[in-house]
C-alpha atoms as a PDB file:
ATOM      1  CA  UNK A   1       5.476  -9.428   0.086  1.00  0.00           C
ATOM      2  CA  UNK A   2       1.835  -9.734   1.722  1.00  0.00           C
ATOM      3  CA  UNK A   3      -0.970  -7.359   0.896  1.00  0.00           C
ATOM      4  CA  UNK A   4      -0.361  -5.622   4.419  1.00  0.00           C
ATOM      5  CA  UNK A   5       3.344  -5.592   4.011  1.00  0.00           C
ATOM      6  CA  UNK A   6       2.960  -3.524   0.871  1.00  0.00           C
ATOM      7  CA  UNK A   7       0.501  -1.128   2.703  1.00  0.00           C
ATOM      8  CA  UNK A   8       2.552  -0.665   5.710  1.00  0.00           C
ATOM      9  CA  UNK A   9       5.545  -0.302   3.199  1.00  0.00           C
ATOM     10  CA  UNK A  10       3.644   2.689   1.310  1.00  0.00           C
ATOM     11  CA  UNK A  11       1.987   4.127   5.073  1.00  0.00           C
ATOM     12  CA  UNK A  12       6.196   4.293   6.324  1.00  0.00           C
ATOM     13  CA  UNK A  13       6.786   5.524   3.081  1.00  0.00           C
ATOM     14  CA  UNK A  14       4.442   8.978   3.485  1.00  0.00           C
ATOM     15  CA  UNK A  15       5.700   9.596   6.725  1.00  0.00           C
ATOM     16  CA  UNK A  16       8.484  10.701   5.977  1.00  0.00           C
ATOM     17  CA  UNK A  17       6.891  14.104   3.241  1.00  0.00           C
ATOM     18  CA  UNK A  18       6.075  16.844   5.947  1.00  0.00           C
ATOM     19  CA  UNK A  19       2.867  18.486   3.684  1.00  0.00           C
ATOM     20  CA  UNK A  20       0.670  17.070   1.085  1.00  0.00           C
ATOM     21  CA  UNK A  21       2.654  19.171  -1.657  1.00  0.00           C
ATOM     22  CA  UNK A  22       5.776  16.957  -0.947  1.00  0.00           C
ATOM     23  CA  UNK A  23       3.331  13.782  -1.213  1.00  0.00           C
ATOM     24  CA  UNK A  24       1.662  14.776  -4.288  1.00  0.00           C
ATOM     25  CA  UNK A  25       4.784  15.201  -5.823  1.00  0.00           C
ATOM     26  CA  UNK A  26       5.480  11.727  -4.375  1.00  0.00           C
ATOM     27  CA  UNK A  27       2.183  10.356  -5.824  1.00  0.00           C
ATOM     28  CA  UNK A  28       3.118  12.095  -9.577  1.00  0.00           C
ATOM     29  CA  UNK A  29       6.551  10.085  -9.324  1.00  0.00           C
ATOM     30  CA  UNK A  30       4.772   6.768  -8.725  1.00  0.00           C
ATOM     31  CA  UNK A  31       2.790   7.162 -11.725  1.00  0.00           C
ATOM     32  CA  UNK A  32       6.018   8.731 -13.669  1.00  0.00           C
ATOM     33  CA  UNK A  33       7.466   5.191 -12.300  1.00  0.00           C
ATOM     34  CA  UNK A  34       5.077   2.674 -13.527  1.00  0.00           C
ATOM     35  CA  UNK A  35       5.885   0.545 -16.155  1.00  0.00           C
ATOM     36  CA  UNK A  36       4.304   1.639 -19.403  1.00  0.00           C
ATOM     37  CA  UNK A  37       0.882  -0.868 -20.102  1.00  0.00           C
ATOM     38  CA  UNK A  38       1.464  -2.455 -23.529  1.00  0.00           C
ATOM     39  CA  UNK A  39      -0.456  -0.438 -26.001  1.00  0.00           C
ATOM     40  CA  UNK A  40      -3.121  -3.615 -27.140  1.00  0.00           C
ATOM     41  CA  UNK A  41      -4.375  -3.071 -23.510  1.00  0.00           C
ATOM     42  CA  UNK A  42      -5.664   0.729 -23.882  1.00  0.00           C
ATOM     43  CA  UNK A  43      -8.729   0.216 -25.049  1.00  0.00           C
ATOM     44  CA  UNK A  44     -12.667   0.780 -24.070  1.00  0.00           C
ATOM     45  CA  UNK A  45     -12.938  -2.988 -22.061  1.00  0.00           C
ATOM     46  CA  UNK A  46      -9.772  -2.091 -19.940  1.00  0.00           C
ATOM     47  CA  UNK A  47     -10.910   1.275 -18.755  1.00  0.00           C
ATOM     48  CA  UNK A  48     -12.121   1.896 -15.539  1.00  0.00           C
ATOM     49  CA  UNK A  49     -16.066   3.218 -15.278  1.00  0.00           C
ATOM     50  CA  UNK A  50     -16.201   5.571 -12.598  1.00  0.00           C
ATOM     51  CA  UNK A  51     -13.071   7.457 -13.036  1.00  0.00           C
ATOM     52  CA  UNK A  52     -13.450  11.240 -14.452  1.00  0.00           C
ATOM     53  CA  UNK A  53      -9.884  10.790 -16.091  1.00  0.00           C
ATOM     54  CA  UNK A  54      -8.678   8.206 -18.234  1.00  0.00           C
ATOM     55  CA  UNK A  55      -7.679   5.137 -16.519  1.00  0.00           C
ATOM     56  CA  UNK A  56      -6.800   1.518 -18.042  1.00  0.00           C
ATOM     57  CA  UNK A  57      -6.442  -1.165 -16.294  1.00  0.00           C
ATOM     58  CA  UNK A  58      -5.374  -5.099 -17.662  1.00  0.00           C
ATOM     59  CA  UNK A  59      -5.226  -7.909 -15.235  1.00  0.00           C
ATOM     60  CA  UNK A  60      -3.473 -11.647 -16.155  1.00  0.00           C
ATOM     61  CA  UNK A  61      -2.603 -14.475 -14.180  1.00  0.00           C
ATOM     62  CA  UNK A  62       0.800 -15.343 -13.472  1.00  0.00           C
ATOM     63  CA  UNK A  63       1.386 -18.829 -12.426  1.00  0.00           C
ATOM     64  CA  UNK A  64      -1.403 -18.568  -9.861  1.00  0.00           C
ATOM     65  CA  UNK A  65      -0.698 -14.702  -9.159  1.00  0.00           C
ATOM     66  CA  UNK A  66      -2.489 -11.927 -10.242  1.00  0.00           C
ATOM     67  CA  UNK A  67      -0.429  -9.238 -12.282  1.00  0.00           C
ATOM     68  CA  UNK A  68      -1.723  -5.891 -12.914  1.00  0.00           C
ATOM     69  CA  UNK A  69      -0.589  -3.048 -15.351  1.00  0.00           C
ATOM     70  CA  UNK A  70      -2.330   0.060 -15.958  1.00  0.00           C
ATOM     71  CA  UNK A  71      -2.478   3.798 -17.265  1.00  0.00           C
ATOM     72  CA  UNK A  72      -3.567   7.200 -16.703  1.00  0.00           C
ATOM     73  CA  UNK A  73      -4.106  10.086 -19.119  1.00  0.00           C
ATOM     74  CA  UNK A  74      -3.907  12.341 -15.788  1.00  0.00           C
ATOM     75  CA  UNK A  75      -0.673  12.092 -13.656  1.00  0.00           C
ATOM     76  CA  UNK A  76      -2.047  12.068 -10.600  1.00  0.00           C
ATOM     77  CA  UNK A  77      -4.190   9.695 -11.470  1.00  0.00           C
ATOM     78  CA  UNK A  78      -1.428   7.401 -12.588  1.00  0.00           C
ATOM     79  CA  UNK A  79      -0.068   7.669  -9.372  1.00  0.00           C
ATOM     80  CA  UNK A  80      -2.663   6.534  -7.481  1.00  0.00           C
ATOM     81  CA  UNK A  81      -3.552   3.545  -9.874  1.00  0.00           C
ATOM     82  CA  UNK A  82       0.541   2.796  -9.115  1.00  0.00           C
ATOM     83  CA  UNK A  83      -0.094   2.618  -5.763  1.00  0.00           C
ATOM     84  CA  UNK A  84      -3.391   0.273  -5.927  1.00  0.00           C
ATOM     85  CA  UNK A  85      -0.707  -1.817  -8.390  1.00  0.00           C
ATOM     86  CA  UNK A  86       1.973  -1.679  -5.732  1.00  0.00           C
ATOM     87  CA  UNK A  87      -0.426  -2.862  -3.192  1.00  0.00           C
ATOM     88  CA  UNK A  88      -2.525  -5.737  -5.071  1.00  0.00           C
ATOM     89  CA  UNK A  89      -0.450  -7.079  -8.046  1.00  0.00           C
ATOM     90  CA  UNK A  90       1.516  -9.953  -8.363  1.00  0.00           C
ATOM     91  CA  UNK A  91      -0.610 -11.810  -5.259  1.00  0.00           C
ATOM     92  CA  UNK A  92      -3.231 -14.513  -4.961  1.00  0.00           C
ATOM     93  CA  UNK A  93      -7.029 -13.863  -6.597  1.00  0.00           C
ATOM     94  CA  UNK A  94      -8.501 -14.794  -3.245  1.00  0.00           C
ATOM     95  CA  UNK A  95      -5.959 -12.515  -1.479  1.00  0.00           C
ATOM     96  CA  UNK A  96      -6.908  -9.222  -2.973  1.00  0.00           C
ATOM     97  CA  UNK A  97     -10.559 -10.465  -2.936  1.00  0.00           C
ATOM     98  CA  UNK A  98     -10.342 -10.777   0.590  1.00  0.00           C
ATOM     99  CA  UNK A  99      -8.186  -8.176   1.464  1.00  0.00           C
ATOM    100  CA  UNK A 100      -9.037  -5.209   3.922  1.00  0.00           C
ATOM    101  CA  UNK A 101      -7.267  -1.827   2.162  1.00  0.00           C
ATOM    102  CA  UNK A 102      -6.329   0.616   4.547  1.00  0.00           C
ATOM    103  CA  UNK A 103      -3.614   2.437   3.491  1.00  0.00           C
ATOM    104  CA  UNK A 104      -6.046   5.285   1.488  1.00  0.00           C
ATOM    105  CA  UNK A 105      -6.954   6.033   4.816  1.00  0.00           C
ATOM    106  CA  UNK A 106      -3.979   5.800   6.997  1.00  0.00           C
ATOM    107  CA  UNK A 107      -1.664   8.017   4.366  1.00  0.00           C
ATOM    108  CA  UNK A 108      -5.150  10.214   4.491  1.00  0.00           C
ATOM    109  CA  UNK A 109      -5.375  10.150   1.209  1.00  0.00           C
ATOM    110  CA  UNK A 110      -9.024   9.937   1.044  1.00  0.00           C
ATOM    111  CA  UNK A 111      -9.332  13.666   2.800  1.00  0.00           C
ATOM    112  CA  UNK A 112      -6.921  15.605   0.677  1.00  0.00           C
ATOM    113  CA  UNK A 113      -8.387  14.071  -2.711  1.00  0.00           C
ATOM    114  CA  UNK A 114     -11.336  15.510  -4.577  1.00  0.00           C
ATOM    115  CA  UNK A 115     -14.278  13.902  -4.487  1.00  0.00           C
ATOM    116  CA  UNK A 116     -14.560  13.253  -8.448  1.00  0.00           C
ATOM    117  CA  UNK A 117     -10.189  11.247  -7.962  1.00  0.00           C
ATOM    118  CA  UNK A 118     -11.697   9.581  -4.422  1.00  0.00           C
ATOM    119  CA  UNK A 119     -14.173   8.545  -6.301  1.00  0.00           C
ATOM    120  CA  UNK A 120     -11.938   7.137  -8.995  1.00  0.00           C
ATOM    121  CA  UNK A 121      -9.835   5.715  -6.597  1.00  0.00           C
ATOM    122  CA  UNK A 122     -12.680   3.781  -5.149  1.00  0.00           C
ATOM    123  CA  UNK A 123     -13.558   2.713  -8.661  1.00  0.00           C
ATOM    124  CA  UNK A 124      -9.719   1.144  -9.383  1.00  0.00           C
ATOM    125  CA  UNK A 125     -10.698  -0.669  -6.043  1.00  0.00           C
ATOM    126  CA  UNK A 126     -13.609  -2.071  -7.270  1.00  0.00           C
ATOM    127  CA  UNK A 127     -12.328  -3.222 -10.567  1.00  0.00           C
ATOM    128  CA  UNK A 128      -8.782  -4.913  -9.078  1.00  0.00           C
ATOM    129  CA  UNK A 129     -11.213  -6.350  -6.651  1.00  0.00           C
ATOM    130  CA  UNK A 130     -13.492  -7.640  -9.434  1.00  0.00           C
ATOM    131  CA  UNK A 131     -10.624  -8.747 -11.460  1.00  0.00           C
ATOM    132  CA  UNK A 132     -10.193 -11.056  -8.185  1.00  0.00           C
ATOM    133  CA  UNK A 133     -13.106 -12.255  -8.244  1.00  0.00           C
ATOM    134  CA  UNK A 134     -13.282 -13.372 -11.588  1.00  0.00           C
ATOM    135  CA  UNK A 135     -10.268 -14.971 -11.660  1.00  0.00           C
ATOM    136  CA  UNK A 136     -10.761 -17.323  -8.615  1.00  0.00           C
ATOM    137  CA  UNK A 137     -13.921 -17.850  -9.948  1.00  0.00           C
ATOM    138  CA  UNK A 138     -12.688 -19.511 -12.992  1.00  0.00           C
ATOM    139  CA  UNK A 139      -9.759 -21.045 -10.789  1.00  0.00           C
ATOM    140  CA  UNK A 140     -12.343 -22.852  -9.160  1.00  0.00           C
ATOM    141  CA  UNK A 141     -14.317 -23.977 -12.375  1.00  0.00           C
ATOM    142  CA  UNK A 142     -11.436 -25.654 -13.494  1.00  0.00           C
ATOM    143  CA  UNK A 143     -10.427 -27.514 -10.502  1.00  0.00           C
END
């Protein structure tokens, strides 16, 4: 599935919660939901700068996808680092690189977070993005 696909997935996926209760609940599930980041990967290199809780984050290539797993001392937190998984793993470097995210604000998550876990969120962005980056970079270097 595309980058958009998955966002237009997760956009079809919050209409259907009627208040943000039912779609924090939602959001806790996700992060109940993600597979558990092998224990190696927790430490001080794989966590995110930027995010008030605990967040780590491990990137790999897959054949010539990128794969991410992560974790969250916070559950809501979790959940919204599943949903940045959901969106970017398992595609192309230069895909998530490239690619325009607007499902934050379509859901609207970015209004009914605070501004300390909007500003974490923005900070998972960064690093998947960076992750990107650096991994078509050295793509690149070795073609």
């Amino acid at each position: 599935m595309t980058i958009k696909e998955q966002q237009d997935n997760i956009i079809a996926d919050f209409e259907v919660f009627g208040d943000w209760m039912e779609k924090y609940e939602y959001i806790i599930q996700l992060g109940k939901d993600l597979p558990l980041i092998d224990p190696t990967y927790k430490t001080d290199d794989n966590l995110i700068r930027g995010c008030q809780s605990k967040v780590w984050l491990h990137a790999e290539m897959q054949g010539d996808k990128l794969v991410f797993t992560a974790d969250s001392d916070a559950v809501i937190t979790k959940g919204l680092v599943a949903l940045m998984i959901q969106v970017l793993s398992h595609q192309a470097p230069k895909d998530i690189a490239n690619a325009d995210i607007y499902f934050i604000d379509a859901i609207g998550l970015t209004s009914h977070l605070s501004p300390t876990r909007s500003n974490g969120l923005l900070s998972m962005l960064k690093q998947i993005k960076l992750y990107a980056i650096g991994y078509q970079a050295k793509s690149v270097q070795q073609n």
